[in-house]
Protein backbone atom coordinates (compact mmCIF):
# COMPACT_ATOMS: atom_id res chain seq x y z
CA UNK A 1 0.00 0.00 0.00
CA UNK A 2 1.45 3.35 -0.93
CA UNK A 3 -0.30 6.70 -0.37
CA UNK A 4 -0.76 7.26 -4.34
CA UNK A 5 -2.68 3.99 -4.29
CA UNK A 6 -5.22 5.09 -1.37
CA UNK A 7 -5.72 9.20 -3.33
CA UNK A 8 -6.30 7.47 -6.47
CA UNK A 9 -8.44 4.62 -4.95
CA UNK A 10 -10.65 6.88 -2.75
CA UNK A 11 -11.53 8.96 -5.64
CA UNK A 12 -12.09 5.78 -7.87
CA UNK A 13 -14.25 4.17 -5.16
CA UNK A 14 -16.56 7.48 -4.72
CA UNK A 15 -16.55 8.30 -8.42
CA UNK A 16 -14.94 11.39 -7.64
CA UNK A 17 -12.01 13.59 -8.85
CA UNK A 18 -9.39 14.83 -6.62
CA UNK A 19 -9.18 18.62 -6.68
CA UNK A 20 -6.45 18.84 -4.24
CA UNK A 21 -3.56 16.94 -2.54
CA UNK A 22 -0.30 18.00 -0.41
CA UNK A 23 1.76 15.71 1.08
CA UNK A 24 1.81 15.72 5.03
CA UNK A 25 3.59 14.14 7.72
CA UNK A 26 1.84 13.21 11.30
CA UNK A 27 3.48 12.14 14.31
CA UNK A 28 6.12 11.06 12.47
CA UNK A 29 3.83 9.15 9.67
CA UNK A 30 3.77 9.93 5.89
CA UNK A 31 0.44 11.06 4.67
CA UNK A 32 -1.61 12.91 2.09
CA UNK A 33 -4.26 15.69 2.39
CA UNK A 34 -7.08 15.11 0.13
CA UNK A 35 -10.14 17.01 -1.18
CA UNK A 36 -12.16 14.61 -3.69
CA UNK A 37 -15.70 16.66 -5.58
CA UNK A 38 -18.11 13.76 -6.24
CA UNK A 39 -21.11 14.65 -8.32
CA UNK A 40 -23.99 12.24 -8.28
CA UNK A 41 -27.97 12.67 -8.82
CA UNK A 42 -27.22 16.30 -9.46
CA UNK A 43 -25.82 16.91 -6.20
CA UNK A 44 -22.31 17.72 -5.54
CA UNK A 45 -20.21 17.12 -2.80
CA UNK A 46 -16.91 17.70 -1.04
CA UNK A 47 -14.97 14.67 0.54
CA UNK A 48 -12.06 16.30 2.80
CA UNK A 49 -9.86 13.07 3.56
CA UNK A 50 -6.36 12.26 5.37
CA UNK A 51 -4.54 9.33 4.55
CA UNK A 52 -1.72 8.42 7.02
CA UNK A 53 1.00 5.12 6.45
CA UNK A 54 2.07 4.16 9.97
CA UNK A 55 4.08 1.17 9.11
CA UNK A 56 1.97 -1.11 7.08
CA UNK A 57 -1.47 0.08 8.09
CA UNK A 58 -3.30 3.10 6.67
CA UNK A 59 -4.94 5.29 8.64
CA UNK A 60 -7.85 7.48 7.31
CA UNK A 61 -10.31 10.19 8.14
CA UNK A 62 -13.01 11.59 6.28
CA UNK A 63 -15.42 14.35 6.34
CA UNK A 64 -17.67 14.76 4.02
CA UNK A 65 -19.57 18.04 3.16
CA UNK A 66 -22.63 18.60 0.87
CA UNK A 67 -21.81 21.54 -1.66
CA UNK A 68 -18.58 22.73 -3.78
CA UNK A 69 -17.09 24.40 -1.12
CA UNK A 70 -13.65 23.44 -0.90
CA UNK A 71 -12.86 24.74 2.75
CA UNK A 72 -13.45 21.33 5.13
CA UNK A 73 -15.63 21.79 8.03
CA UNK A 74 -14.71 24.35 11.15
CA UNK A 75 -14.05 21.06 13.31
CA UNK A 76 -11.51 19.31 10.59
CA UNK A 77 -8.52 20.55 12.13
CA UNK A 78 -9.71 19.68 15.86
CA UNK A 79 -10.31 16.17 14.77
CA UNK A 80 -7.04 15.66 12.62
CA UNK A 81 -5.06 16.68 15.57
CA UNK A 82 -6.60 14.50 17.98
CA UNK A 83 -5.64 11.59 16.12
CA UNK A 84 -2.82 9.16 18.04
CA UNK A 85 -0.89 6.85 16.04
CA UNK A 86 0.51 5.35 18.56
C-alpha cells in the first residue's frame, strides 16, 4: 500500500475527482491531504480526507460536506489533531 494507491483509490471508489492533494507528515507518519468533488444525482459534494502510512497500516479520516465548497468543516482541524498513532 502506498499513499498514491489510497488518493487514487478513494476517488475511484466514490466516483470522484481529486481537486487537491499536499503531502503531510503526522506524528512522524507519511500522509496525504485530500479534497475529492463527487457529483452524483445532481448533487455535488466535497470529501475532505487524510490518509496516514504508519508502518503497514493506513490510517484514514473523512469528512464529508454537501456543496462545492472546498474549505473542510470548522471542526476538521480539531479532529485531525486528535488523532494518536501510537
Amino acid at each position: 500500500m502506498d499513499l498514491d494507491q489510497a488518493s487514487a483509490g478513494s476517488a475511484r471508489r466514490t466516483g470522484g475527482t481529486v481537486v487537491a492533494e499536499r503531502t503531510v507528515t503526522y506524528d512522524g507518519a507519511p500522509g496525504r491531504d485530500i479534497t475529492i468533488r463527487v457529483e452524483r444525482g445532481g448533487q455535488t459534494a466535497m470529501s475532505f480526507a487524510r490518509a496516514l502510512l504508519k508502518g503497514r497500516t493506513l490510517v484514514q479520516v473523512n469528512a464529508v460536506m454537501m456543496g462545492d465548497d472546498p474549505e473542510p468543516p470548522p471542526d476538521y482541524p480539531k479532529i485531525l489533531a486528535s488523532l494518536d498513532l501510537t
